[in-house]
N, C-alpha and C. Protein backbone atom coordinates (compact mmCIF):
# COMPACT_ATOMS: atom_id res chain seq x y z
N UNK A 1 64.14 62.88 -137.40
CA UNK A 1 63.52 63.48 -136.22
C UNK A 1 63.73 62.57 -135.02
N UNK A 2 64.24 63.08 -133.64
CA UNK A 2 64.54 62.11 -132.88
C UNK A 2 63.07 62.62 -131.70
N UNK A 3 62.66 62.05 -131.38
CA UNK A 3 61.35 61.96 -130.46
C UNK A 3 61.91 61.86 -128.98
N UNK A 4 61.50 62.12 -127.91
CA UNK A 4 61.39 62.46 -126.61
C UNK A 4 61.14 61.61 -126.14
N UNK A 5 60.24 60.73 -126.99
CA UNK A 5 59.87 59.13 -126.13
C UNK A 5 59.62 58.66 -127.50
N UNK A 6 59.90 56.92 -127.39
CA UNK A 6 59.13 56.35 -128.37
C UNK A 6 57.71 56.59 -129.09
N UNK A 7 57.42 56.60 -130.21
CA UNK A 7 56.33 56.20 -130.62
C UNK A 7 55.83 55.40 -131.69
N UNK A 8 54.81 54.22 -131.38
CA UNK A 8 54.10 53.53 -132.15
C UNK A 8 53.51 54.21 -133.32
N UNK A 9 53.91 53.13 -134.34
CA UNK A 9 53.28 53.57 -136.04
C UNK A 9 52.72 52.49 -136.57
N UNK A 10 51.31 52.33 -136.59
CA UNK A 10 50.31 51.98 -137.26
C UNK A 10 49.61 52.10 -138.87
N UNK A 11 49.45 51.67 -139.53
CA UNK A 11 48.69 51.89 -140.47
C UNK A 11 47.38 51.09 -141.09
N UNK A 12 46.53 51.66 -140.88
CA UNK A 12 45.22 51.18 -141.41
C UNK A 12 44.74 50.69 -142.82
N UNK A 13 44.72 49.05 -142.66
CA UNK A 13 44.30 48.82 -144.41
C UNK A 13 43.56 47.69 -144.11
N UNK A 14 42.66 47.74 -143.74
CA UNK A 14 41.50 47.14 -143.09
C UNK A 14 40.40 47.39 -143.96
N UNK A 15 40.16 48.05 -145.03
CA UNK A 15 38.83 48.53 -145.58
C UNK A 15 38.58 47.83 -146.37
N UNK A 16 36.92 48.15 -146.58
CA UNK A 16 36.35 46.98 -147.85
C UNK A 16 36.84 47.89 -149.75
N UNK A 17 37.16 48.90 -149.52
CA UNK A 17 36.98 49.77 -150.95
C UNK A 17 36.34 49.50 -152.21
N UNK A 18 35.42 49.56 -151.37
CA UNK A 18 33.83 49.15 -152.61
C UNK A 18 33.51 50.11 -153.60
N UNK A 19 34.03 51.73 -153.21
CA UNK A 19 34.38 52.41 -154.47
C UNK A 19 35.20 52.15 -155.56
N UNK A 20 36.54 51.74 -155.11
CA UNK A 20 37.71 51.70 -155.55
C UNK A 20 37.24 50.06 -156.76
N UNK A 21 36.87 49.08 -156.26
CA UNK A 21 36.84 47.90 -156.82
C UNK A 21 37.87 47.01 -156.45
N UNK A 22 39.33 47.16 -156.07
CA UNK A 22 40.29 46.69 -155.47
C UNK A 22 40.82 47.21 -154.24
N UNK A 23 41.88 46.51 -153.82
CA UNK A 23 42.72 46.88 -152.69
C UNK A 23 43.12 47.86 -152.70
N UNK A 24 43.03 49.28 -151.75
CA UNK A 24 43.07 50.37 -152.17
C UNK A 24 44.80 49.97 -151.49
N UNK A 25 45.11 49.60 -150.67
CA UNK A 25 46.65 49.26 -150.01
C UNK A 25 47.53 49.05 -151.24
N UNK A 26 46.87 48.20 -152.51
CA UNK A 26 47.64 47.31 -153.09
C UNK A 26 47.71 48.53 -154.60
N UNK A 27 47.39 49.32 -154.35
CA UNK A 27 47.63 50.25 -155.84
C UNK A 27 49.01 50.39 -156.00
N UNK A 28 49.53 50.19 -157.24
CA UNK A 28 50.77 50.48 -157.22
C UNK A 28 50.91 52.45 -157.45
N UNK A 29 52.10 53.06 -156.51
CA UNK A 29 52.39 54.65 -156.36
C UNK A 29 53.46 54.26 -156.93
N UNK A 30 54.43 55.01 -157.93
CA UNK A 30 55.76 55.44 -157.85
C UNK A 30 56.35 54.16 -157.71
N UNK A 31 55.78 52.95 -158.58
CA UNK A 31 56.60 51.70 -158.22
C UNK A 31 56.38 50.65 -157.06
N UNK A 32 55.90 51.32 -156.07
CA UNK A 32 55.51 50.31 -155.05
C UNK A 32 53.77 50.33 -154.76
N UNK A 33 53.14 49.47 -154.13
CA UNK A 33 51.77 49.59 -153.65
C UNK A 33 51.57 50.63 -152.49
N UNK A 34 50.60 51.48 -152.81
CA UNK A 34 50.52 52.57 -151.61
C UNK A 34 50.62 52.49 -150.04
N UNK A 35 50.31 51.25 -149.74
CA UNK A 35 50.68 51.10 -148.35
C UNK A 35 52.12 50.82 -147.85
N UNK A 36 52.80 50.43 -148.98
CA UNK A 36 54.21 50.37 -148.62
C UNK A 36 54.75 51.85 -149.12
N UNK A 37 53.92 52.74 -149.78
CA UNK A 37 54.28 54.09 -149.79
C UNK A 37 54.19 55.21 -148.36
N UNK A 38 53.19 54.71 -147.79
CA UNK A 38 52.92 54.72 -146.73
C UNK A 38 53.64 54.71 -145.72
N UNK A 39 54.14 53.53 -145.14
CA UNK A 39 55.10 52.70 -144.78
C UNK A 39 56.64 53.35 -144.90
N UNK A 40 57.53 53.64 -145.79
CA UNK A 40 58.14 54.29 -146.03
C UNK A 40 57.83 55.63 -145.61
N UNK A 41 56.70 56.58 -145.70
CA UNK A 41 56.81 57.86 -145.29
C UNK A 41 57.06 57.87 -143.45
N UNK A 42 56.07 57.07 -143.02
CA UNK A 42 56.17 56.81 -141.70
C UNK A 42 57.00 56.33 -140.88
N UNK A 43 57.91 55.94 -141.60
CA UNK A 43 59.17 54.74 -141.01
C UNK A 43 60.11 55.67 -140.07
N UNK A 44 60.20 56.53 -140.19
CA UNK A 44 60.77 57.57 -139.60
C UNK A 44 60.24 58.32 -138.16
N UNK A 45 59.72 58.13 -137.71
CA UNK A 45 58.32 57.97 -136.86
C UNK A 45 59.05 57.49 -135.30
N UNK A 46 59.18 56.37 -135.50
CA UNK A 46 59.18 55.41 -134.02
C UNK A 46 59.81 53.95 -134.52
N UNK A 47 59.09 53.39 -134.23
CA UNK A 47 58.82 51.78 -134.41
C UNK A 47 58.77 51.40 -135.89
N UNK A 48 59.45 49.94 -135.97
CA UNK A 48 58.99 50.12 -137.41
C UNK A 48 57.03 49.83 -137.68
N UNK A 49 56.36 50.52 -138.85
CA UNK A 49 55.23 50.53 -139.21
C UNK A 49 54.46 49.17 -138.71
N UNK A 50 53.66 48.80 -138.13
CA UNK A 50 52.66 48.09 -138.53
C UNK A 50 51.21 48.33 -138.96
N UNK A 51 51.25 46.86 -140.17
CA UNK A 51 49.83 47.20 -140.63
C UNK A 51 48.91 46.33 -140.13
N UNK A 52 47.74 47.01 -140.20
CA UNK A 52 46.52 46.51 -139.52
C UNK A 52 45.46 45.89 -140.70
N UNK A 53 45.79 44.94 -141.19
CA UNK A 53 44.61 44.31 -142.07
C UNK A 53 44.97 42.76 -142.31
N UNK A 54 44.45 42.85 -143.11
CA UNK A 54 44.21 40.92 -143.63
C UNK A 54 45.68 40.68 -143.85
N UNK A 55 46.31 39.58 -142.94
CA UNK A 55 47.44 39.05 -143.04
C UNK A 55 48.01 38.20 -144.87
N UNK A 56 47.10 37.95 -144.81
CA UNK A 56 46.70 36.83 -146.10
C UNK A 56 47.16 38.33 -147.25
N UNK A 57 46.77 39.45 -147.01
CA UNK A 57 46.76 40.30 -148.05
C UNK A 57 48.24 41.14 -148.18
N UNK A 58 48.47 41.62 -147.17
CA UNK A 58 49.12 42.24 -146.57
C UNK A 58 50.59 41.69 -146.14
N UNK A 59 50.45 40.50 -145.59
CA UNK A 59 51.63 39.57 -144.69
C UNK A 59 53.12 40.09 -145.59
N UNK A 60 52.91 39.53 -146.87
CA UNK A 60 53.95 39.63 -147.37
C UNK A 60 54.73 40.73 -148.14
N UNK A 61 54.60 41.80 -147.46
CA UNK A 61 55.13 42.79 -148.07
C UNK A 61 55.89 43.90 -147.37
N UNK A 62 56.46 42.66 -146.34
CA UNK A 62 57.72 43.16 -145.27
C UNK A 62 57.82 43.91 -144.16
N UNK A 63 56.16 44.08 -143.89
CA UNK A 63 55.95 44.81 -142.43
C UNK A 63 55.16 43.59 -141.80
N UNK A 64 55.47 44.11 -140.76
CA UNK A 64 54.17 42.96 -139.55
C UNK A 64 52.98 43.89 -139.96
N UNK A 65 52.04 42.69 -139.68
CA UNK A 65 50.56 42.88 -140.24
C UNK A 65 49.84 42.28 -139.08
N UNK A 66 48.64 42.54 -138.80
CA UNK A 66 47.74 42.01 -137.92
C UNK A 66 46.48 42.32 -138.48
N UNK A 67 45.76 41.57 -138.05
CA UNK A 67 44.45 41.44 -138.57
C UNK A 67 43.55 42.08 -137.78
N UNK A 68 42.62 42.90 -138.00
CA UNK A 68 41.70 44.17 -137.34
C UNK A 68 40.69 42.63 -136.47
N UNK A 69 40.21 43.70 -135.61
CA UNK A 69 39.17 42.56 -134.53
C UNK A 69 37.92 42.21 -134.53
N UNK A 70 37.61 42.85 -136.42
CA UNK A 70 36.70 42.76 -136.69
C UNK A 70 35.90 41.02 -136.30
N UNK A 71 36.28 40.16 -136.48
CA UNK A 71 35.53 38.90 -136.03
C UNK A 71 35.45 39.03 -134.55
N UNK A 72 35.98 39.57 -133.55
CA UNK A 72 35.60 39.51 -131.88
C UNK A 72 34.44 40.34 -131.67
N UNK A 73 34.43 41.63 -132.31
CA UNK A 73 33.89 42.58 -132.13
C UNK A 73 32.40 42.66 -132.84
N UNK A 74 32.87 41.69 -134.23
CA UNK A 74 31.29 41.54 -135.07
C UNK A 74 30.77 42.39 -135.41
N UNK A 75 32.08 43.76 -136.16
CA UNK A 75 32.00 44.75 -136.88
C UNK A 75 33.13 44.71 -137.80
N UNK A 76 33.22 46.18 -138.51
CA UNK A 76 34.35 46.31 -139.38
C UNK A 76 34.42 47.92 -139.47
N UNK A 77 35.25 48.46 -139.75
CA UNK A 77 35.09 50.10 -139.88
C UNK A 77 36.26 50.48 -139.55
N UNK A 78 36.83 51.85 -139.47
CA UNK A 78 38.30 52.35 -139.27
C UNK A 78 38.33 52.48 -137.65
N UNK A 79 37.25 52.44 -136.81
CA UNK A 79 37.29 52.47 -135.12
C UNK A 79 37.89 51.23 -135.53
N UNK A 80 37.20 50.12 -135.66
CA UNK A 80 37.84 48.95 -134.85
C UNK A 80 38.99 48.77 -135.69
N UNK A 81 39.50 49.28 -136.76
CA UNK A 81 41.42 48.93 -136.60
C UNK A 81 42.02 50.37 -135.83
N UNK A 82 41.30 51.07 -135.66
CA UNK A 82 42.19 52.40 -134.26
C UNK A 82 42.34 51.49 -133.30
N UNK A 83 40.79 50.58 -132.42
CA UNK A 83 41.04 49.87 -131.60
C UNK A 83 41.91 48.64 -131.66
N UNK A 84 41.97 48.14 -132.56
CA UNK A 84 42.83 47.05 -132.79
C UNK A 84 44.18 47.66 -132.80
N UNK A 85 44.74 48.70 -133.28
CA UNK A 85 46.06 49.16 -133.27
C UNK A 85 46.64 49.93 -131.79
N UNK A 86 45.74 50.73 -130.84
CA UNK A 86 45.84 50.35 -129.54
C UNK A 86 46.08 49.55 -128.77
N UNK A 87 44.96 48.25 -128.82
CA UNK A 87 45.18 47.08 -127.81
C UNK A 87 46.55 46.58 -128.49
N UNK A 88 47.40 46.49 -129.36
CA UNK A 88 48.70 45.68 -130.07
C UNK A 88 49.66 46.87 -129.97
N UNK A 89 49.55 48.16 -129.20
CA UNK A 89 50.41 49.12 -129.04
C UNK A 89 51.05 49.16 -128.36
N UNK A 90 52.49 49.14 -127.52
CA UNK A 90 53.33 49.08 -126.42
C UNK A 90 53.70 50.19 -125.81
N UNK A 91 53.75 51.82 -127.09
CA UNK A 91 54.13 52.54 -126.55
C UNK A 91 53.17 53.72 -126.23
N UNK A 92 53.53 54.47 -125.22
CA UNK A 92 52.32 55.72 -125.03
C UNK A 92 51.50 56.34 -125.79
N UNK A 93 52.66 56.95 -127.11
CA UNK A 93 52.06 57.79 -128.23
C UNK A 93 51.87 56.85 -129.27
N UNK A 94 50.54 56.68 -130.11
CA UNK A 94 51.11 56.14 -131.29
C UNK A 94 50.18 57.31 -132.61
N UNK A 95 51.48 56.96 -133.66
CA UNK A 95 50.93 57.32 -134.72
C UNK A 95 50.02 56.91 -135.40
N UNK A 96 48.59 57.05 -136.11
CA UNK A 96 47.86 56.26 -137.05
C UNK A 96 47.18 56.50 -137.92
N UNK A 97 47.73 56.06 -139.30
CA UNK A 97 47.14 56.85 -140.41
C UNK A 97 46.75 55.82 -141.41
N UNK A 98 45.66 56.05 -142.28
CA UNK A 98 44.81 55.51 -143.38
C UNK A 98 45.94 55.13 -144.06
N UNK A 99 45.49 54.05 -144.76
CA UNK A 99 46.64 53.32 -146.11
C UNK A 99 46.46 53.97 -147.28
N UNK A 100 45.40 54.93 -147.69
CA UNK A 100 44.75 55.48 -148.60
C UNK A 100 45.28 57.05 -148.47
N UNK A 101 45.71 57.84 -148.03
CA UNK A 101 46.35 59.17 -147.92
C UNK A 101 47.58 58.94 -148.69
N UNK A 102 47.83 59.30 -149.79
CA UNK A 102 48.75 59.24 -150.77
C UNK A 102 49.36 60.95 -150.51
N UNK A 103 48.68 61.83 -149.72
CA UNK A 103 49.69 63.50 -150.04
C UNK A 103 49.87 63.74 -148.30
N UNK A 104 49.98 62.75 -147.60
CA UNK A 104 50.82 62.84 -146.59
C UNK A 104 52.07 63.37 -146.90
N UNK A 105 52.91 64.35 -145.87
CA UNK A 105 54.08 64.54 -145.81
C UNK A 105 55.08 64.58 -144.46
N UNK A 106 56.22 64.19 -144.81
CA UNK A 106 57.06 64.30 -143.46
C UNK A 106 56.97 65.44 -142.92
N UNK A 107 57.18 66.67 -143.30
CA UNK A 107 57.31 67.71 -142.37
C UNK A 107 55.69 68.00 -141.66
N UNK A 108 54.75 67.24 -142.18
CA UNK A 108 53.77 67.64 -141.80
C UNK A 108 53.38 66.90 -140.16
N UNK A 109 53.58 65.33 -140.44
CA UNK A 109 53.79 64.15 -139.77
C UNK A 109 54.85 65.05 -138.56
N UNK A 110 55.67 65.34 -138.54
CA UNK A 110 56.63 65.75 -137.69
C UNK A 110 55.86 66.44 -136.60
N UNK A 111 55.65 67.73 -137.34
CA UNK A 111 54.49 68.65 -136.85
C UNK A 111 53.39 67.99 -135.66
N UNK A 112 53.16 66.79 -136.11
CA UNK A 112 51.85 66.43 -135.54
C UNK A 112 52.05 65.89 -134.06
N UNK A 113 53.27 65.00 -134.65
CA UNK A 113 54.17 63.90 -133.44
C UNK A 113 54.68 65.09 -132.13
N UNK A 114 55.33 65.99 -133.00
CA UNK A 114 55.56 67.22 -131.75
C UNK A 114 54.46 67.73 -131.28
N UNK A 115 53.44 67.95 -131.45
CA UNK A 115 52.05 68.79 -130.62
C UNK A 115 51.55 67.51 -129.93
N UNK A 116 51.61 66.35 -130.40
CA UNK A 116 51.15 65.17 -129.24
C UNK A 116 52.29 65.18 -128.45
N UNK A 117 53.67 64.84 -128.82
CA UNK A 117 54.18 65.13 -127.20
C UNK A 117 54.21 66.38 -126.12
N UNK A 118 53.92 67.02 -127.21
CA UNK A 118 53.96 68.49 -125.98
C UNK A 118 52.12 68.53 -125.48
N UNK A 119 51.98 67.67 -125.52
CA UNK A 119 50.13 67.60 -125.36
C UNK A 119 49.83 66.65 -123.74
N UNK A 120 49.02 67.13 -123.35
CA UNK A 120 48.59 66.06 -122.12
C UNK A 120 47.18 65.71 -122.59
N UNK A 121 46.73 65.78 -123.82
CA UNK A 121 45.85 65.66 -124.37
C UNK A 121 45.37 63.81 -124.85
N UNK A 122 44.70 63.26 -124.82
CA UNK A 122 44.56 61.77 -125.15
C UNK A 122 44.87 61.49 -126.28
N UNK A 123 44.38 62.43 -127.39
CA UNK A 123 44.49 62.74 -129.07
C UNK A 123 45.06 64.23 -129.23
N UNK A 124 45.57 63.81 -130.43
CA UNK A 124 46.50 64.66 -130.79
C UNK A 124 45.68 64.48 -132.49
N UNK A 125 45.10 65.87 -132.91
CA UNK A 125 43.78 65.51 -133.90
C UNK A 125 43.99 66.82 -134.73
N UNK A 126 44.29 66.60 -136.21
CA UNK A 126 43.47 67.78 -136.83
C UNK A 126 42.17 67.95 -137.34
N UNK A 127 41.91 69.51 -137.62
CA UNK A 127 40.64 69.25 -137.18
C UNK A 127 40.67 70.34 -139.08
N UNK A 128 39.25 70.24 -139.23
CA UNK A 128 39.27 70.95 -140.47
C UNK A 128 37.54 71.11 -140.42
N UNK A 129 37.34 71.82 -141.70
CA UNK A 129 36.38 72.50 -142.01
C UNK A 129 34.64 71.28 -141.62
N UNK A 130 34.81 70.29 -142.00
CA UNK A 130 34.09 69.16 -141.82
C UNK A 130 34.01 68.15 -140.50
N UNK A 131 34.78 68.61 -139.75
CA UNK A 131 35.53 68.33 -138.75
C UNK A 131 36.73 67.85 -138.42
N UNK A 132 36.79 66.40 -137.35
CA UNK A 132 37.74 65.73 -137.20
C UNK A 132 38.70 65.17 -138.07
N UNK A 133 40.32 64.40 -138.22
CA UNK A 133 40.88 63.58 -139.58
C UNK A 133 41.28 62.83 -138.65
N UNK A 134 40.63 61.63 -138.07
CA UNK A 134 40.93 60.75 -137.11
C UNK A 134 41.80 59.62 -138.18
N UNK A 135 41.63 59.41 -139.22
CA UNK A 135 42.49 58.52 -139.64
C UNK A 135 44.10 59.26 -139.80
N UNK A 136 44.58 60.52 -139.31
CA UNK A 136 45.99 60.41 -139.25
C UNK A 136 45.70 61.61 -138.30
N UNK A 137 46.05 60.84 -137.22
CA UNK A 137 46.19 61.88 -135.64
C UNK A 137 47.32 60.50 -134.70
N UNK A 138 47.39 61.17 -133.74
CA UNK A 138 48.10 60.52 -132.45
C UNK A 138 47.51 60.09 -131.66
N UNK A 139 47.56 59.40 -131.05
CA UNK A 139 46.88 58.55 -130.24
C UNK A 139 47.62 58.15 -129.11
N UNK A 140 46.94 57.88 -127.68
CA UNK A 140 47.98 57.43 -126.41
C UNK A 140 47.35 56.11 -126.46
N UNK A 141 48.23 55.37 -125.79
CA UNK A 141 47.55 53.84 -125.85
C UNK A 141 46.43 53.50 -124.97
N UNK A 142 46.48 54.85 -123.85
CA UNK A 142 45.30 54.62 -123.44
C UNK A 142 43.98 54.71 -123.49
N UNK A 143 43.60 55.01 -124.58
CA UNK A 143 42.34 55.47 -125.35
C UNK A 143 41.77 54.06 -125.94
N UNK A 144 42.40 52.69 -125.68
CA UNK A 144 41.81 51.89 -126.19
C UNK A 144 40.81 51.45 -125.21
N UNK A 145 41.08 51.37 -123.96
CA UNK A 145 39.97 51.31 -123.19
C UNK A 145 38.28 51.74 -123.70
N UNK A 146 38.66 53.00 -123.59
CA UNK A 146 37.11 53.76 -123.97
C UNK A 146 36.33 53.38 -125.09
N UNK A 147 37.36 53.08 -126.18
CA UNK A 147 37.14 53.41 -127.34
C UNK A 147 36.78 51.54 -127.59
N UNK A 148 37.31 50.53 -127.42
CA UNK A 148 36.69 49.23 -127.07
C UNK A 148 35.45 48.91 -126.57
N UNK A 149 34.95 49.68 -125.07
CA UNK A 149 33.93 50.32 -124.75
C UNK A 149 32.75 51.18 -125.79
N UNK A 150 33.23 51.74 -126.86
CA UNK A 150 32.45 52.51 -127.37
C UNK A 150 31.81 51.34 -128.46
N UNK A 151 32.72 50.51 -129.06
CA UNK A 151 32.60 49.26 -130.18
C UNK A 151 31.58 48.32 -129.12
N UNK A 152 31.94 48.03 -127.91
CA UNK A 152 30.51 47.38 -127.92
C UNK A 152 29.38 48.00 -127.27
N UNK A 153 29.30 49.23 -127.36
CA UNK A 153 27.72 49.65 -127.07
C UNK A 153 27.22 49.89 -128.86
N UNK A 154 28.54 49.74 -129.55
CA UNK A 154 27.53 49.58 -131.00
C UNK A 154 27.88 50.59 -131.53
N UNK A 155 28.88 51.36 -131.10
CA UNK A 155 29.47 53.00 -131.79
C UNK A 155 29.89 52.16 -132.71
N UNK A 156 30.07 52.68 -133.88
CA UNK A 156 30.58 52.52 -135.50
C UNK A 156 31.64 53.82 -136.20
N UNK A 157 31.03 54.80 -135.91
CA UNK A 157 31.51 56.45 -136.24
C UNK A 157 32.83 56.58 -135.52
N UNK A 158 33.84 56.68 -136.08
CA UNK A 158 34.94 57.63 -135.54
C UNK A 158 34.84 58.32 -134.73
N UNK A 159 34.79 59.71 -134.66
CA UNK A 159 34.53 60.45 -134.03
C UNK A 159 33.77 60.60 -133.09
N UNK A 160 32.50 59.55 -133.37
CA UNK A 160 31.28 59.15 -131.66
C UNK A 160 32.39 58.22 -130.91
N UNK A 161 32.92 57.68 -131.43
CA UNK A 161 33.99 56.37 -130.67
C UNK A 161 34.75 57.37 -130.45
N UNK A 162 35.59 58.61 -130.35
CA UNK A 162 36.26 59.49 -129.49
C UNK A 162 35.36 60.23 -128.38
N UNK A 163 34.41 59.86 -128.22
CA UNK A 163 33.45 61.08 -127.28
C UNK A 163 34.20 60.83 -125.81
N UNK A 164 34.51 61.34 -124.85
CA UNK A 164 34.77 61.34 -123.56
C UNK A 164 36.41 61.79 -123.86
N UNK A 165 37.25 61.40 -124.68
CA UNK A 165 38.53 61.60 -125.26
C UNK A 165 39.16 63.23 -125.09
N UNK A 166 40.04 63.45 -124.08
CA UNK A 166 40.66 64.59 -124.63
C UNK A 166 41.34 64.88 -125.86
N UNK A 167 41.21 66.31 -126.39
CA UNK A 167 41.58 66.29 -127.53
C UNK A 167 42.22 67.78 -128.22
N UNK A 168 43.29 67.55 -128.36
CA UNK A 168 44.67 68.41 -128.72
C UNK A 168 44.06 68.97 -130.30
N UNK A 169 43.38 69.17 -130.71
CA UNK A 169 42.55 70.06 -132.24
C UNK A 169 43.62 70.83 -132.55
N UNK A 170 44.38 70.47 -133.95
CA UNK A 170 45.30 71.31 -134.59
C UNK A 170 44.28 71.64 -135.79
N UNK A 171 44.28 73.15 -135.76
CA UNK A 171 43.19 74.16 -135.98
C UNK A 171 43.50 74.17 -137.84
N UNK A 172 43.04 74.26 -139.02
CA UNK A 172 43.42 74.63 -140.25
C UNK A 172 44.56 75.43 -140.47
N UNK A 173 44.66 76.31 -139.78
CA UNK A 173 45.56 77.74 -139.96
C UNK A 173 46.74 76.94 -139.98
N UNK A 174 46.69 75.77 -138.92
CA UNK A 174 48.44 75.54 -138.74
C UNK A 174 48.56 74.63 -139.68
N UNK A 175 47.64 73.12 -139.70
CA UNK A 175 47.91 72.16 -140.31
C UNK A 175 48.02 72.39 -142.16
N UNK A 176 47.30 74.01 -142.64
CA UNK A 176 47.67 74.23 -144.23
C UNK A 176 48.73 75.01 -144.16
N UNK A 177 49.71 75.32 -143.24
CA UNK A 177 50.64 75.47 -143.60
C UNK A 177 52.04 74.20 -144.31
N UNK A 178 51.50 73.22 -144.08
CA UNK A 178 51.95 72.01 -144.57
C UNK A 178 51.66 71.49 -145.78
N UNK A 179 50.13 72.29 -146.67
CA UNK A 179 49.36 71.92 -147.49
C UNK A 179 48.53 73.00 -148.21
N UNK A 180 50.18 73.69 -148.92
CA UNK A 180 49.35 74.44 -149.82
C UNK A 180 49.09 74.72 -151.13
N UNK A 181 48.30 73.13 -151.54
CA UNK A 181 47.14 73.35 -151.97
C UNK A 181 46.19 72.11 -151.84
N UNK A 182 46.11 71.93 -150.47
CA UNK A 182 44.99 71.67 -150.01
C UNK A 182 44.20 70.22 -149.92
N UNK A 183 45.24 69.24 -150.17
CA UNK A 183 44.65 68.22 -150.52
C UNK A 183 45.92 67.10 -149.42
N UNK A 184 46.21 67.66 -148.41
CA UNK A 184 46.56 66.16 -147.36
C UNK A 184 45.78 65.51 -146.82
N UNK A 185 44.36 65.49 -146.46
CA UNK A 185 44.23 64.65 -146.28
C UNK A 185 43.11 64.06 -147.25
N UNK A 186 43.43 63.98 -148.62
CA UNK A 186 42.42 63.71 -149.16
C UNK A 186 42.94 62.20 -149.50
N UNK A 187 41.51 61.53 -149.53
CA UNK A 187 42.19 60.01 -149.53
C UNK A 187 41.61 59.65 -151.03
N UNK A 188 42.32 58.36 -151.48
CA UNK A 188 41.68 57.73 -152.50
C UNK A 188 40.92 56.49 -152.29
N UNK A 189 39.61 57.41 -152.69
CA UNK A 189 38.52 56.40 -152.63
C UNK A 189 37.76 55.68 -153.65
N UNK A 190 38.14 56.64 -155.05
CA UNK A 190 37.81 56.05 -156.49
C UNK A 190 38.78 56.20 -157.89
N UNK A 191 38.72 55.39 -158.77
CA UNK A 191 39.49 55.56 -159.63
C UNK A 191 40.24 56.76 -160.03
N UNK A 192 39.61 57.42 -160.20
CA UNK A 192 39.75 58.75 -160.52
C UNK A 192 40.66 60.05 -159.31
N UNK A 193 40.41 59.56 -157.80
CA UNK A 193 41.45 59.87 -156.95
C UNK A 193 42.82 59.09 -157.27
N UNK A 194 42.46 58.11 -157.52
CA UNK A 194 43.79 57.31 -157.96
C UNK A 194 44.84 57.54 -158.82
N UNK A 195 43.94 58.23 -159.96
CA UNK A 195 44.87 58.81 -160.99
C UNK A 195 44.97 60.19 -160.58
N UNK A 196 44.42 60.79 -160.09
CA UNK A 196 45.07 61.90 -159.51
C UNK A 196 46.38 61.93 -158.90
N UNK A 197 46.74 61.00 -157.54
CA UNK A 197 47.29 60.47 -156.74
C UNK A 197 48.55 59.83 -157.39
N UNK A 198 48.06 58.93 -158.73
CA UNK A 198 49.26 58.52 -159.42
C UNK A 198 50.16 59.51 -159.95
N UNK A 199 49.63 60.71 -160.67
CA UNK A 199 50.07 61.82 -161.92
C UNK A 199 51.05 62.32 -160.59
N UNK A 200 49.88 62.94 -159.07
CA UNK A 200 51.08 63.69 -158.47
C UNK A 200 52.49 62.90 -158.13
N UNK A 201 52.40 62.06 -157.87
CA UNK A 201 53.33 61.07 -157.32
C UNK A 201 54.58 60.57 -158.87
N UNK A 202 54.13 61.03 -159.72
CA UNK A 202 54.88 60.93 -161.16
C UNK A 202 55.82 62.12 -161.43
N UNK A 203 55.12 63.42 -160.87
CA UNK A 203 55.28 64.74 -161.01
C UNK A 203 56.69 64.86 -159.94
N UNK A 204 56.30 64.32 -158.64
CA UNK A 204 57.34 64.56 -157.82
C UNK A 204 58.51 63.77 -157.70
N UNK A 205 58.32 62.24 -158.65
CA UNK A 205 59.31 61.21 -158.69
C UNK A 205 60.95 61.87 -158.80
């Protein structure tokens, strides 16, 4: 896919996964650890991937890594690596998605990158039955402002940390046409997503 303008690709592996018991980044998919599964799906994107978590964890496994701002900020949560992957962003649009979404797909990703550039919208967001999926939407770099702003009045929530944010809502109808049966953005958060996540990923090898 050739893009209209650059865009930044991020990925989030910043979390504590206190369900999981381990590094949810570091599961091995199909041979590699999911964030370099990740990584690979996205590479295609823009820029090459960066990840947003513990260098120490992360460093060595061939992407640039940065460490979320959780010690400036004197929080932790998926806002402050959105915000952390903003303020370290160069280009207008960026991509940014959870390390934990194992049924991401390219044609879907494509989809998304095209409605944010054709968007004058700040976010570029699907939206679903529960609401928002802020961990894999588009983002302009200028949203770190606000959203920095929102981390220190003490916002924590995703979606409260988008409030003032225009926002491009790709509606169910379109985004399950990418997903049918129903499970992109489901993340792994416990063992048992894991082996789910593993079997499909065995199935499609």
């Amino acid at each position: 896919m050739e893009s209209r303008e650059p865009v930044g690709v991020f990925i989030l592996a910043g979390g504590r996964s206190s369900r999981m018991g381990r590094e949810k980044g570091l599961l091995p998919l199909a041979g590699k650890p999911l964030v370099v599964h990740l990584a690979r799906l996205v590479e295609f994107a823009g820029d090459a991937p960066i990840i947003i978590g513990p260098p120490g964890t992360y460093g060595g496994l061939g992407f640039r890594t940065i460490a979320d701002d959780r010690h400036a900020i004197g929080a932790d949560g998926p806002l402050v690596g959105i915000c952390t992957a903003l303020r370290a962003a160069t280009r207008g649009w960026n991509l940014i998605v959870g390390c934990d979404l194992p049924f991401l797909t390219r044609d879907w990703l494509e989809f998304l990158i095209a409605r944010a550039l054709d968007s004058h919208a700040d976010v570029a967001i699907p939206l679903n039955e529960r609401g928002y999926e802020p961990l894999c939407a588009m983002y302009r770099q200028r949203c770190h402002e606000r959203i920095a702003a929102a981390l220190e009045r003490g916002v924590r929530k995703v979606t409260d940390g988008l409030t003032g944010l225009t926002m491009a809502a790709i509606a169910p109808a379109e985004w399950k046409a990418f997903d049918p049966q129903g499970r992109l953005f489901k993340n792994v958060n416990t063992p048992a997503d894991y082996e789910e996540a593993r079997v499909a990923a065995e199935e499609t090898a």
